[in-house]
Protein backbone atom coordinates (compact mmCIF):
# COMPACT_ATOMS: atom_id res chain seq x y z
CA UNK A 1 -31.20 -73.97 -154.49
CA UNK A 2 -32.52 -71.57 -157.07
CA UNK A 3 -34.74 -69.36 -156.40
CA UNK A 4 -38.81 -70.25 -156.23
CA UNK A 5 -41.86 -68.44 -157.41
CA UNK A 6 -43.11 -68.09 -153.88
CA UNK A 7 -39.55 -66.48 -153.06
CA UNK A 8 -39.96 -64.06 -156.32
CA UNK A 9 -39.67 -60.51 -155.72
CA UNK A 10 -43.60 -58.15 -155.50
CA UNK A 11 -42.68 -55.23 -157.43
CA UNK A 12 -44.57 -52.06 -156.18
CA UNK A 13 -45.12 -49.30 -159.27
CA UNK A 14 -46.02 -46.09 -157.84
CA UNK A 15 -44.78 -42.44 -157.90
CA UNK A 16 -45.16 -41.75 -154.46
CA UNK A 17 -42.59 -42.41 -152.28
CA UNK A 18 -44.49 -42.51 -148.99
CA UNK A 19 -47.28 -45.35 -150.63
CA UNK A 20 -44.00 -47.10 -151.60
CA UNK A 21 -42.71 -47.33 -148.24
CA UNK A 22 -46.42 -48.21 -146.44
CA UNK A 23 -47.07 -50.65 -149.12
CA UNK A 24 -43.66 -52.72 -148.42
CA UNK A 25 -44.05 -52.42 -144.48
CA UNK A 26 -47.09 -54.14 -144.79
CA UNK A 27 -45.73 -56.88 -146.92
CA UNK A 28 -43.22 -57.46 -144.90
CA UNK A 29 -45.52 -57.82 -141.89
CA UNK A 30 -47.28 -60.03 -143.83
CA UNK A 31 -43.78 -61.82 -144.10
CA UNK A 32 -43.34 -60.90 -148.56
CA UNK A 33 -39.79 -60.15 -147.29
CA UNK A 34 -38.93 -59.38 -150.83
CA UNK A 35 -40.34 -56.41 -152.46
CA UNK A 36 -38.89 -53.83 -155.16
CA UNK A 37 -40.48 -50.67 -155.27
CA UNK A 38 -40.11 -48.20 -158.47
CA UNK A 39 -41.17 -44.55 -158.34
CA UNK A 40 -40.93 -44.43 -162.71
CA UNK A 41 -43.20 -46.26 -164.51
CA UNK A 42 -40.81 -46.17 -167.65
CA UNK A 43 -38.53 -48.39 -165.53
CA UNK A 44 -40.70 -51.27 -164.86
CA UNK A 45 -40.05 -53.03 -168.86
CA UNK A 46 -35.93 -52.75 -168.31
CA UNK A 47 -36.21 -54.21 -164.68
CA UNK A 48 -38.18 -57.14 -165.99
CA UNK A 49 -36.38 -57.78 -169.13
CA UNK A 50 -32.69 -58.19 -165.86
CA UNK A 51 -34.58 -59.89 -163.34
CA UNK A 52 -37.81 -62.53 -162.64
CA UNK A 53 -40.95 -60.96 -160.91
CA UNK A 54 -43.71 -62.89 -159.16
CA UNK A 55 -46.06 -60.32 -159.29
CA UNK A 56 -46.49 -56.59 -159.53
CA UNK A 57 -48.60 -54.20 -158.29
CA UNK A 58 -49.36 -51.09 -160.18
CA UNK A 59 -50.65 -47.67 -159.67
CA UNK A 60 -53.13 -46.30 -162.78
CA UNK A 61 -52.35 -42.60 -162.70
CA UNK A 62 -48.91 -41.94 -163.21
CA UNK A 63 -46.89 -39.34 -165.03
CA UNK A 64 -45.25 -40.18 -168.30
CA UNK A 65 -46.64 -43.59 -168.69
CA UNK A 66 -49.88 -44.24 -167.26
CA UNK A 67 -50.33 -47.72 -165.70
CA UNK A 68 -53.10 -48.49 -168.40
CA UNK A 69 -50.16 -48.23 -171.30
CA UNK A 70 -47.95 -49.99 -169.39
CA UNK A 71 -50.09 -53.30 -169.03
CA UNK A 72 -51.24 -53.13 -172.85
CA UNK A 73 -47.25 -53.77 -173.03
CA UNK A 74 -47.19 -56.26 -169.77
CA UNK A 75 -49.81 -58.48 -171.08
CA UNK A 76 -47.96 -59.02 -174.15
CA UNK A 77 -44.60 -59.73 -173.18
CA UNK A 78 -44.79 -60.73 -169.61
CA UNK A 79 -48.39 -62.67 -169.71
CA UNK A 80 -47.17 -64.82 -166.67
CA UNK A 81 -46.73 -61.98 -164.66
CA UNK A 82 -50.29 -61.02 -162.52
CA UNK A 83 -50.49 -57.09 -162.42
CA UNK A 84 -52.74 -55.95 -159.20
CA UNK A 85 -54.21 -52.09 -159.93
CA UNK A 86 -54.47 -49.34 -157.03
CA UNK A 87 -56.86 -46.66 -158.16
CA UNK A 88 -58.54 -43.81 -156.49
CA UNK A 89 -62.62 -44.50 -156.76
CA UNK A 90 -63.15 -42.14 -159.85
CA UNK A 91 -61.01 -44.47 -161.81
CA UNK A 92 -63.47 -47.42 -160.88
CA UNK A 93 -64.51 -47.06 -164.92
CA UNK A 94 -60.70 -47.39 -166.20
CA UNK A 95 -59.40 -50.11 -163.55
CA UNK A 96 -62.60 -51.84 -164.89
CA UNK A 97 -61.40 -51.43 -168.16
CA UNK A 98 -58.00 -52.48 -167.46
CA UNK A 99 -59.12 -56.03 -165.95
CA UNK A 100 -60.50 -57.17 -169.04
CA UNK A 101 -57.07 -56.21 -170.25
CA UNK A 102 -56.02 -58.97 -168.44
CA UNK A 103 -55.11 -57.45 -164.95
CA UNK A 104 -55.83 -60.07 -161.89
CA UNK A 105 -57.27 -57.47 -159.95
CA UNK A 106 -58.12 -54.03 -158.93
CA UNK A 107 -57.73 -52.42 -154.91
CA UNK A 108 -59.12 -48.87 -154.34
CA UNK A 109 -57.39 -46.25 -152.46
CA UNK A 110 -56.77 -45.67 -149.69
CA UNK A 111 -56.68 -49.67 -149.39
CA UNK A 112 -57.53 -51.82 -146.05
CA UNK A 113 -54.04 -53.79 -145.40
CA UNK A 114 -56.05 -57.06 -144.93
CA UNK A 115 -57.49 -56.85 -148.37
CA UNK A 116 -54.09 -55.70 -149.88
CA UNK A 117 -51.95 -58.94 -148.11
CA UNK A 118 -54.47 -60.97 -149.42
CA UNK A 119 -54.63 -59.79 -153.26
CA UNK A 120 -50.92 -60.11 -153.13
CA UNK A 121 -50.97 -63.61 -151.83
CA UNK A 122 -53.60 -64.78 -154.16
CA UNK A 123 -51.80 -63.67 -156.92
CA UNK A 124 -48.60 -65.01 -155.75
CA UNK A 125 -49.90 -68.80 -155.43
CA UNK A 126 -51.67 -67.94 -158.78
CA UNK A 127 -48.27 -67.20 -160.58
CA UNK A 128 -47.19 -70.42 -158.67
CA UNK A 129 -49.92 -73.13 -159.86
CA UNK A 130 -49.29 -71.41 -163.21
CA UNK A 131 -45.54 -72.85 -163.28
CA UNK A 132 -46.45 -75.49 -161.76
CA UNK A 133 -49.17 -76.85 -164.73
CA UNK A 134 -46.41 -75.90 -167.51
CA UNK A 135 -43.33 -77.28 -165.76
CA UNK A 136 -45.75 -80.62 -165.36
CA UNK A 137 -46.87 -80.39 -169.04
CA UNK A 138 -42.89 -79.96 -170.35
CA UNK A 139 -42.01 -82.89 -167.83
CA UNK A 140 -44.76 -85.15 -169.06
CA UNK A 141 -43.57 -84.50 -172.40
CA UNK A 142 -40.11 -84.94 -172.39
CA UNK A 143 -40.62 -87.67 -170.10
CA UNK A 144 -37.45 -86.76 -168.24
CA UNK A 145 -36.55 -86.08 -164.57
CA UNK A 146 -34.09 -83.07 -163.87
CA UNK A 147 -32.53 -85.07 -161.08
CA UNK A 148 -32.96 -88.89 -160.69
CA UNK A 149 -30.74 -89.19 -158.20
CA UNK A 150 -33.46 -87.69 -155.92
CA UNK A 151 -35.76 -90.90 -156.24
CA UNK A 152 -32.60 -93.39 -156.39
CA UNK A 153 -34.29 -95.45 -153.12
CA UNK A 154 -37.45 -95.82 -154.90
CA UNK A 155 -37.12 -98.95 -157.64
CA UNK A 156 -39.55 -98.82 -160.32
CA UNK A 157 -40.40 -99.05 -163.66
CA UNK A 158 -44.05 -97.83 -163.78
CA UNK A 159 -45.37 -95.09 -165.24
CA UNK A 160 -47.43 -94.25 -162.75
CA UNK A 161 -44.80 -94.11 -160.42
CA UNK A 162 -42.79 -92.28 -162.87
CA UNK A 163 -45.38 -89.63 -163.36
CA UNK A 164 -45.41 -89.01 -159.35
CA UNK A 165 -41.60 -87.94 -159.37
CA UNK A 166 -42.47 -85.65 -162.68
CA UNK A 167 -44.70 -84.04 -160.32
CA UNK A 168 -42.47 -84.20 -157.21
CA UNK A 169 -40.16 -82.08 -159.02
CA UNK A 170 -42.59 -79.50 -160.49
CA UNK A 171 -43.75 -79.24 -156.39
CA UNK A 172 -40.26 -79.31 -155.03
CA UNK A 173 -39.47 -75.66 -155.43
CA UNK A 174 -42.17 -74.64 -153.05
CA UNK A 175 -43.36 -74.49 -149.90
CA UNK A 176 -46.30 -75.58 -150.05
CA UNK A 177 -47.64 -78.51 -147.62
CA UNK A 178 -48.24 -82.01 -149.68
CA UNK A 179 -50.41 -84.36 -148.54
CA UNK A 180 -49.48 -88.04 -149.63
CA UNK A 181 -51.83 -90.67 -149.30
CA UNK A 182 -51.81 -94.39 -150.08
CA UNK A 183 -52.17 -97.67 -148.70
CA UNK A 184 -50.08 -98.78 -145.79
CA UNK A 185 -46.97 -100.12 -147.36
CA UNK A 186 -46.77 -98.53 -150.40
CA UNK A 187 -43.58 -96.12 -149.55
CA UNK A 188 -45.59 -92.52 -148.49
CA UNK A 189 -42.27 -91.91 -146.58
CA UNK A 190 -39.77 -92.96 -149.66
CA UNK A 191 -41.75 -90.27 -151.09
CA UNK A 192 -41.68 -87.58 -149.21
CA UNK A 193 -37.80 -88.13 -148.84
CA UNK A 194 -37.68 -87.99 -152.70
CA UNK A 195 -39.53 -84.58 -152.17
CA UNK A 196 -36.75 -83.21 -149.87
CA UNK A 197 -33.91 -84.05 -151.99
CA UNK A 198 -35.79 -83.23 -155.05
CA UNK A 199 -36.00 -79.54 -153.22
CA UNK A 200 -32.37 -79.18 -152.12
CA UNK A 201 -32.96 -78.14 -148.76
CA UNK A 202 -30.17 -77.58 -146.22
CA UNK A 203 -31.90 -78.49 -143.13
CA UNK A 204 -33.10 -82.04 -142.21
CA UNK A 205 -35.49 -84.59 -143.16
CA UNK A 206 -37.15 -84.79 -139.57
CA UNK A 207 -40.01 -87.88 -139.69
CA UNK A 208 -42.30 -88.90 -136.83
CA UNK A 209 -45.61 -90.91 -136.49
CA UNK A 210 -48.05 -88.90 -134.60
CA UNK A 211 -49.97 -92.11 -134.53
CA UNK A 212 -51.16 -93.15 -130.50
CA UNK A 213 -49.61 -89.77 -129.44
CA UNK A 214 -51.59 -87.92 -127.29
CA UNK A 215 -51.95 -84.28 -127.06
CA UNK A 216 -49.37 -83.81 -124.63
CA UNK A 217 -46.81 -86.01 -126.38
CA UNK A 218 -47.66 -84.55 -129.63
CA UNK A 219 -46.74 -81.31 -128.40
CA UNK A 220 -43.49 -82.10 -126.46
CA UNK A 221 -42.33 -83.93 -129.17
CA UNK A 222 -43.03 -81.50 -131.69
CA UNK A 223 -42.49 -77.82 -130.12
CA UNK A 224 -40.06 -79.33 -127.19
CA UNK A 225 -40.12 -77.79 -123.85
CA UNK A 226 -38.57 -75.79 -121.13
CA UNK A 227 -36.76 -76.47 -118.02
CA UNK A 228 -39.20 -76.95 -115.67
CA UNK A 229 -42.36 -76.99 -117.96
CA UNK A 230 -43.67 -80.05 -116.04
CA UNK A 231 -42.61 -82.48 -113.81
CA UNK A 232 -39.51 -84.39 -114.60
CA UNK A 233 -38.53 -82.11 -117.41
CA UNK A 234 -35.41 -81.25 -115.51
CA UNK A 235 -33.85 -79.69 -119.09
CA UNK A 236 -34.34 -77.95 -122.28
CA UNK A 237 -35.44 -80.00 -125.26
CA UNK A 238 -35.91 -78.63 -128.62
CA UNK A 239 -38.69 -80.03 -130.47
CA UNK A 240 -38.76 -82.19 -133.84
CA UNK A 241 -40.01 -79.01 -135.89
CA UNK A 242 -36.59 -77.07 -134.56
CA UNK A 243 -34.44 -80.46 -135.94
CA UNK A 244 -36.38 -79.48 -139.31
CA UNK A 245 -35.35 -75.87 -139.47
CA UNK A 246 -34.54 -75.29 -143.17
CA UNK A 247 -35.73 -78.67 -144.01
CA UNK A 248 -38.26 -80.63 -144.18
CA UNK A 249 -40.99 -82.38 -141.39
CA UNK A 250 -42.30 -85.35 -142.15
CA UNK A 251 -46.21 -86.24 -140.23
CA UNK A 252 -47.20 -89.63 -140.89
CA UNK A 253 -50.47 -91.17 -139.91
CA UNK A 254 -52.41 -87.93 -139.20
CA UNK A 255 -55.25 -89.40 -139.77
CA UNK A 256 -55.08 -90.85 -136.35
CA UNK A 257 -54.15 -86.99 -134.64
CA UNK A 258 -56.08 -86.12 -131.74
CA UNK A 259 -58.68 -83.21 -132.12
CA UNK A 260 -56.57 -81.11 -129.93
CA UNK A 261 -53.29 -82.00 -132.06
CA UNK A 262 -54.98 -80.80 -135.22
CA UNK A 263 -56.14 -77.79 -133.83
CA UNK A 264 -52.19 -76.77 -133.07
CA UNK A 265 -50.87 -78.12 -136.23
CA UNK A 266 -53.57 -75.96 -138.12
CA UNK A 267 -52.26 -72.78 -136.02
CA UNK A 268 -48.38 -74.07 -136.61
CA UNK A 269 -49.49 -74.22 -140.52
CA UNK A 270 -51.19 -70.82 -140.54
CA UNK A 271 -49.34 -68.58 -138.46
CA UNK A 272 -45.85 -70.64 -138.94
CA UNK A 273 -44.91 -70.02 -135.33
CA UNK A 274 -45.49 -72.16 -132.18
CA UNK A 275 -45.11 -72.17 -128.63
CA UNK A 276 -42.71 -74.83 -126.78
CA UNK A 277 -44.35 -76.33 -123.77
CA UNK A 278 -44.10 -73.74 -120.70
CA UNK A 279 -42.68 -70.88 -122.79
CA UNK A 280 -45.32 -67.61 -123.70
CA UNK A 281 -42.83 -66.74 -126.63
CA UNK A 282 -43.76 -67.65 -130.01
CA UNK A 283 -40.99 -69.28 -132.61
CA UNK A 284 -40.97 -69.64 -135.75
CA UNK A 285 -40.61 -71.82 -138.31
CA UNK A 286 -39.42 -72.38 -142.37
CA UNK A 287 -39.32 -75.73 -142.50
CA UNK A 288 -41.68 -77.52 -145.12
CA UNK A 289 -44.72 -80.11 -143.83
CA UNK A 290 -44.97 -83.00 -145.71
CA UNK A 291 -48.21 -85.27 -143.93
CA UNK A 292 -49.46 -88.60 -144.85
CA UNK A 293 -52.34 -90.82 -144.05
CA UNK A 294 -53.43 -94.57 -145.56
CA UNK A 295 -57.02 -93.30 -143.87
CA UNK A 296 -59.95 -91.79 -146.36
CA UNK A 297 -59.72 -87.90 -144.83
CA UNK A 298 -63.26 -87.22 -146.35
CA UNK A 299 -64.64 -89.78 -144.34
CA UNK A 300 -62.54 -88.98 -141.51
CA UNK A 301 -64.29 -84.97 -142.07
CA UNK A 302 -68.12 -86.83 -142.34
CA UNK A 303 -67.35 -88.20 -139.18
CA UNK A 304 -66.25 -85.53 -137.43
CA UNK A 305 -62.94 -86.60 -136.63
CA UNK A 306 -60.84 -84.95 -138.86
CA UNK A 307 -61.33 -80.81 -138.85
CA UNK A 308 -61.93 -79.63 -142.91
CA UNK A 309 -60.15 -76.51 -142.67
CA UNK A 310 -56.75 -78.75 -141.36
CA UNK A 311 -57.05 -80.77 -144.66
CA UNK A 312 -57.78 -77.96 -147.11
CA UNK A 313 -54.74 -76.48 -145.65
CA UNK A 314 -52.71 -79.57 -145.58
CA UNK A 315 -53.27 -80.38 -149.59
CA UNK A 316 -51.45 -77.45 -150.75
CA UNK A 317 -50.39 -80.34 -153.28
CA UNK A 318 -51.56 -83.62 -153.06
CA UNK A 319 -49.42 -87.52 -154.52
CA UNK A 320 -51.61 -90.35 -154.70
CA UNK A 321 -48.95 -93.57 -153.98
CA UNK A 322 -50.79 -96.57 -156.17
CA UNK A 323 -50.86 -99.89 -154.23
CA UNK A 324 -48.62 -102.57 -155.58
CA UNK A 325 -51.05 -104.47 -157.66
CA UNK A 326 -51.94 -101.59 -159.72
CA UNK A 327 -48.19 -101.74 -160.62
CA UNK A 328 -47.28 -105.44 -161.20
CA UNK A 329 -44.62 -104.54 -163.45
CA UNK A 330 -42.14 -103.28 -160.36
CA UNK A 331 -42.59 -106.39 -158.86
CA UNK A 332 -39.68 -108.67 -160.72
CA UNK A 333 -37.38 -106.06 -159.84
CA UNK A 334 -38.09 -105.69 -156.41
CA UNK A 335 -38.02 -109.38 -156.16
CA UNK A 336 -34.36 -108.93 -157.24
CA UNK A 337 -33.85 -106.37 -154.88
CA UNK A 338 -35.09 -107.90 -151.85
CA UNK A 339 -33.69 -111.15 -152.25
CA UNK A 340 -30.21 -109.70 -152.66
CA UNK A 341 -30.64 -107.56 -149.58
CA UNK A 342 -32.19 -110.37 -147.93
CA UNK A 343 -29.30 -112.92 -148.61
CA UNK A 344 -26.54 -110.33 -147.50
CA UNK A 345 -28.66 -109.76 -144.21
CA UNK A 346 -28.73 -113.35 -143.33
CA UNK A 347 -25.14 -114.15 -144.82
CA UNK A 348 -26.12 -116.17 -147.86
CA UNK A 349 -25.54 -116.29 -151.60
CA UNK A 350 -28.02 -114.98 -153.45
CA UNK A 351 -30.45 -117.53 -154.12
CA UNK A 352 -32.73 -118.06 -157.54
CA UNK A 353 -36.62 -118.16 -157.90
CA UNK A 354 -38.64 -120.16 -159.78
CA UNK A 355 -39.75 -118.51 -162.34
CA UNK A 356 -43.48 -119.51 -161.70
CA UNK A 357 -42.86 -117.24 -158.60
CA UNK A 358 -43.26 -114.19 -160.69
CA UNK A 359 -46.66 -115.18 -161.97
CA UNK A 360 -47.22 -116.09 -159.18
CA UNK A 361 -47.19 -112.80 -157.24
CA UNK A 362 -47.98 -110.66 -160.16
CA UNK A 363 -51.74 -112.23 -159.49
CA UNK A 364 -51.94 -111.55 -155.56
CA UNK A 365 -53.39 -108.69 -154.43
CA UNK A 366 -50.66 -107.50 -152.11
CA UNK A 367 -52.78 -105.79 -148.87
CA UNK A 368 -49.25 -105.12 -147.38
CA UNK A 369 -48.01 -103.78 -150.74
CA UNK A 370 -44.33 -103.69 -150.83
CA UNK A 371 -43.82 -104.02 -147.40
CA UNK A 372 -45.43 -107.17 -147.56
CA UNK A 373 -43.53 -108.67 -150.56
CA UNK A 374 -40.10 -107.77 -148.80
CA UNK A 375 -41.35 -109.71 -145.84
CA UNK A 376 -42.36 -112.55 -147.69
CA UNK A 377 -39.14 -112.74 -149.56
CA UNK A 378 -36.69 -112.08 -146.35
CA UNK A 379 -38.81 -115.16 -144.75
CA UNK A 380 -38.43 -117.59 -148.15
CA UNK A 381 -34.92 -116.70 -148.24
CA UNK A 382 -34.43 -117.56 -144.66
CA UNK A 383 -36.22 -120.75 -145.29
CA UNK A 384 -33.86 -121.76 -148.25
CA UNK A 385 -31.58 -124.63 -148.15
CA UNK A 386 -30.83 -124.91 -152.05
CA UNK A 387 -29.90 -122.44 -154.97
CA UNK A 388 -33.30 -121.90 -155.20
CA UNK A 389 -36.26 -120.33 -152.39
CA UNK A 390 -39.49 -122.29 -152.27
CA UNK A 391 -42.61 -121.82 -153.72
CA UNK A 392 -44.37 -123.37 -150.76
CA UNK A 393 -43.45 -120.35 -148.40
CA UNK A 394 -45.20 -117.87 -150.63
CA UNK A 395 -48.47 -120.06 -151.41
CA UNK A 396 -49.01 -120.86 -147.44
CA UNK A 397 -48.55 -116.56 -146.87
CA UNK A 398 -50.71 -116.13 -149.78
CA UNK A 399 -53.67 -118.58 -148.47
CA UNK A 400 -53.38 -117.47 -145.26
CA UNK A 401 -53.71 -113.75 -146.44
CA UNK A 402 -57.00 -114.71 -148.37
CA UNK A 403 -58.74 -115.62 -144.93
CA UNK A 404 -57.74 -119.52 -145.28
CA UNK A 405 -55.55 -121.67 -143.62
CA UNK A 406 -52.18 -122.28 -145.64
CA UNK A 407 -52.99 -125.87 -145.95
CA UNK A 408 -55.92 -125.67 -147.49
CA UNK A 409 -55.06 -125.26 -151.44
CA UNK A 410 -53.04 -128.57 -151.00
CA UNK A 411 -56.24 -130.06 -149.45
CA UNK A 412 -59.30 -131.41 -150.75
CA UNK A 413 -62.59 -129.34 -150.01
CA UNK A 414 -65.48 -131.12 -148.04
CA UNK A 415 -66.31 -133.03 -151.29
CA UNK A 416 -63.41 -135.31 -150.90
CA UNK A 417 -63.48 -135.86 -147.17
CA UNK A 418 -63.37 -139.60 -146.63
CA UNK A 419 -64.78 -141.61 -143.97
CA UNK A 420 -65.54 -145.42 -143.07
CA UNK A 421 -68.52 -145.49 -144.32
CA UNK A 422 -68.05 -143.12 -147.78
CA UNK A 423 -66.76 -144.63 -151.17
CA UNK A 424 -63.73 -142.39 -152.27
CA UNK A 425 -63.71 -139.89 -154.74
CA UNK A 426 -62.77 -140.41 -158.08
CA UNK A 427 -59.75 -138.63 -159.61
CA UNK A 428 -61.72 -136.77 -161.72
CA UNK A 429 -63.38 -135.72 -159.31
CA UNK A 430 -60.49 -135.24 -156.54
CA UNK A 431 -58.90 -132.75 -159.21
CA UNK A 432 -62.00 -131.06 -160.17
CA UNK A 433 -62.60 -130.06 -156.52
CA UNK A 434 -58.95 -128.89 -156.01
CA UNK A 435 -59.30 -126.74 -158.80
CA UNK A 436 -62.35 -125.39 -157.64
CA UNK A 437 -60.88 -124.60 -154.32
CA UNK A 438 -57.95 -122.66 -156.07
CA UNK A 439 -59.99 -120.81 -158.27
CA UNK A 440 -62.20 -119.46 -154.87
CA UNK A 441 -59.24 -118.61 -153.08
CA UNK A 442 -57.56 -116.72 -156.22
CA UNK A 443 -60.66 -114.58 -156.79
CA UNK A 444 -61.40 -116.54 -159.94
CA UNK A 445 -58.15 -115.28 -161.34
CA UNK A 446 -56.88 -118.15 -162.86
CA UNK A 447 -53.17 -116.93 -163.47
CA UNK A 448 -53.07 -117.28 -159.43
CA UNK A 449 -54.97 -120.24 -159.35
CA UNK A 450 -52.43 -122.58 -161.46
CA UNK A 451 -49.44 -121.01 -159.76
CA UNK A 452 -51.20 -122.19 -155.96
CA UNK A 453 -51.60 -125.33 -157.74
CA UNK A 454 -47.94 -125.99 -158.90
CA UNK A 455 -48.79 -126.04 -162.54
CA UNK A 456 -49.18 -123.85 -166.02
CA UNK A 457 -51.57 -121.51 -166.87
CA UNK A 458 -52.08 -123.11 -169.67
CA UNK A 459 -52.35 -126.56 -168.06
CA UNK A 460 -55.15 -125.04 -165.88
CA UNK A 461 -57.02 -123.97 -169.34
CA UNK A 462 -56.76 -127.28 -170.63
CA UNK A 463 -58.22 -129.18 -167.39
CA UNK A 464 -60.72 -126.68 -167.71
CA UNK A 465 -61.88 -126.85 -171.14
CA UNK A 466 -62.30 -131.08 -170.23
CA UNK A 467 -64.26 -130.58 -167.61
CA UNK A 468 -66.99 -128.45 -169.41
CA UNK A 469 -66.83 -131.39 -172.21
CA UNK A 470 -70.11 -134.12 -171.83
C-alpha cells in the first residue's frame, strides 16, 4: 500500500544534536514513529526535492541559513508542507514575523512536550485534510475511480453513489475513523467493505453488531479474555479487534451501545490500546474503526444517550448512504440483479417483469431500501409459475407497507359498500372511488397510483381530466 500522509516522515531542522534527539524521543512516545532529523539547514531543500515530508519543524537561529530564509524558499516551492518554528522568547518579534510568512505555528523554547505532540499532530491532520480536499476536487473532476474493483459488490449507477466511492478513495489512505450513516437497508456495511479494499489493508475485515450487547459481552467479544477471567471461561479467546489487526473493524449499530461500552470504545479510540477481560496489561492496536448507525447521533447526544466527545471522535470522516428513493435510477438494475440471484437460489430460469413493475417501484418509497426490494423480488420470484413474476405480489407488499391491508386497492372504499337496503353505485362512481383510494395510498403520486391500479399513467390522466369535466 503506498505510503499515507499520516505515515509521512516529521522532519526536525535544528543544529543541535541533543534537541534533535529529545525532540524525536518525544515523538516517538507520542507514537510519530517516523521522524528525520537534520543538523544543516542547507540540507533541508535537497532532502525534499528525494523524498515526501508531512511536516517539518524548524529552528529560527541557525548558522548559514537562518530558518527565516529558508521558509521564504519553503513557502514557495513546498506550500503543502506546514513548517512549525522553535524560537527562544527574544525571537517572539521574528517567529511573529515568520507566521504571516505562512508558517502554521510558532513553540518557544525550552518547549512543554504536551504542547509540542500536539502542534505536530495538528499540523499533521492539517497536511492530511489538505490532500484530502484536492484529491476529492481532481476525483470529482475527472470523474474517475483509481480502483473500481474496490466497489464491484455495490451496483449502481447514481451519482450520488458514485460521488461516495470518489470520496472513499480520497479517505482510504488514512486512518482515520469514518462514521457511515444511513437508513437501515441502504448497504452501510457494503460500504465500509468498499473502504477496506479501497485501502489495501493486509489484515481483515472484522464486522460485528454491538446492537443488544451488553457491557460485558461488548467487551468479551471485542478485547477477548483470559483463562480464568470469569466463570466458564475455561480458555484463551482473542477478541474481534485482535482478528482486525492490520485491517479493518467494522461497529454497526452504535447507536444502540451501552453508556459503559462507549466509554471503552472512546479510551480504545484515544489511547489505541485495550485491556482483555482479566488481564492488567494493555495491547495495542492498528487496525482502522469504521462505525455505523441508521439512528440521528445528535439526538441521541440531546438525550443523553450518546456521549459527544465519542462522536466527535468517531467522525474523523463522515459518508452519508442516500436511501433508495433518492436514487430510483439503481433500481432497474438491481431488479436484474436480484431476480437472477433469486432464480439461481430457488433453481429456476430467470424469469421476466412486466415492465409496469419498474414504474411501479420507482414511485414507492422503499422504508427497507434495498434490503427491502431484494426481499420483495426473492418472494415474487418464488411465487412465479410463468416466464413472467406477478405484479400482484408487489402491490399487496406495497399496500401493506403504506399502513393498509393488501386487499384494499382492489377494493372499493366505504362509498361503495353495498347492503340490502342501499341502491348500488354507479360505475362512474365505483371507479371514481377506486381511484381515489389509490391516489391516498400512493401519497397523491399518481405514477404509483396507476401502476396499483393495473393501468397507464396516462390512462389515469385521462380518467382524471373526465372527472373534473361538468
Amino acid at each position: 500500500m503506498k505510503e499515507t500522509m499520516q505515515s509521512l516522515p516529521v522532519l526536525i531542522v535544528d543544529d543541535e544534536e541533543q534537541i534533535l534527539m529529545s525532540a524525536q524521543t518525544v515523538l516517538h512516545t507520542a507514537g510519530i514513529r517516523n521522524v528525520v532529523t537534520v543538523r544543516d539547514s542547507l540540507a533541508v531543500l535537497p532532502l525534499l526535492s528525494a523524498r515526501e515530508i508531512g511536516v517539518i519543524v524548524l529552528d529560527i537561529s541557525m548558522p548559514k541559513l537562518s530558518g527565516c530564509d529558508l521558509l521564504v524558499d519553503l513557502t514557495r516551492e513546498y506550500p503543502q508542507i506546514p513548517v512549525i518554528f522553535m524560537t527562544a522568547a527574544n525571537d517572539l518579534e521574528t517567529a511573529v514575523s515568520c507566521m504571516r510568512g505562512g508558517a502554521f505555528d510558532y513553540l518557544l523554547k525550552p518547549v512543554e512536550k504536551g504542547r509540542y505532540i500536539t502542534t505536530v499532530l495538528r499540523a499533521l491532520e492539517m497536511r492530511s485534510l489538505q490532500s484530502e480536499l484536492l484529491l476529492l476536487k481532481n476525483r470529482l473532476l475527472t470523474d474517475e475511480l483509481e480502483n473500481a474493483g474496490a466497489f464491484s459488490s455495490i451496483l449502481t449507477q447514481s451519482k450520488k453513489m458514485r460521488a461516495i466511492f470518489q470520496y472513499v478513495e480520497v479517505i482510504a489512505g488514512t486512518k482515520q475513523p469514518v462514521l457511515i450513516s444511513g437508513e437501515t437497508g441502504v448497504g452501510k456495511e457494503l460500504i465500509a467493505r468498499s473502504l477496506h479494499n479501497a485501502a489495501g489493508y493486509s489484515g481483515s475485515f472484522v464486522p460485528v453488531n454491538v446492537a443488544g450487547l451488553d457491557d460485558t459481552m461488548f467487551s468479551d467479544a471485542l478485547f477477548g479474555h483470559r483463562k480464568g477471567a470469569f466463570t466458564g471461561a475455561e480458555q484463551r479467546r482473542e477478541g474481534l479487534i485482535a482478528q482486525a489487526a492490520g485491517g479493518t473493524l467494522f461497529l454497526d449499530e452504535i447507536g444502540d451501545m451501552t453508556e459503559a461500552s462507549q466509554v471503552k470504545l472512546l479510551r480504545l479510540m484515544q489511547e489505541r490500546t485495550y485491556f482483555p477481560l482479566g488481564s492488567d496489561v494493555p495491547r495495542q492496536t492498528d487496525a482502522r474503526i469504521l462505525v455505523a448507525t441508521n439512528r440521528d447521533l445528535q439526538k441521541g447526544i440531546k438525550a443523553g444517550t450518546f456521549r459527544n466527545d465519542l462522536y466527535f471522535r468517531l467522525r474523523g470522516h463522515q459518508i452519508h448512504v442516500p436511501p433508495l428513493r433518492e436514487r430510483s435510477e439503481d433500481i432497474p438494475m438491481l431488479l436484474h440483479h436480484f431476480i437472477e440471484r433469486a432464480a439461481l437460489a430457488l433453481g429456476k430460469d430467470k424469469p421476466g417483469f412486466p415492465v409496469e413493475l419498474v414504474s411501479m417501484l420507482s414511485h414507492y418509497q422503499f422504508p427497507g431500501n434495498v434490503r427491502e426490494l431484494e426481499l420483495m423480488v426473492f418472494d415474487a420470484v418464488a411465487r412465479c409459475r410463468g416466464l413472467r413474476i406477478a405484479l400482484e405480489g408487489f402491490r399487496q407488499h406495497i399496500g401493506a407497507a403504506m399502513g393498509s391491508q393488501p386487499q384494499t386497492v382492489g377494493a372499493c372504499s366505504s362509498r361503495l359498500s353495498v347492503s340490502t337496503d342501499a341502491a348500488l353505485p354507479t360505475l362512474k362512481e365505483a371507479e371514481e372511488a377506486l381511484i381515489a383510494q389509490a391516489l391516498t395510498l400512493a401519497g397523491g403520486k399518481q405514477g404509483l397510483a396507476a401502476s396499483m391500479l393495473g393501468i397507464s399513467r396516462q390512462a389515469l390522466n385521462k380518467r382524471l381530466s373526465r372527472f373534473k369535466k361538468p
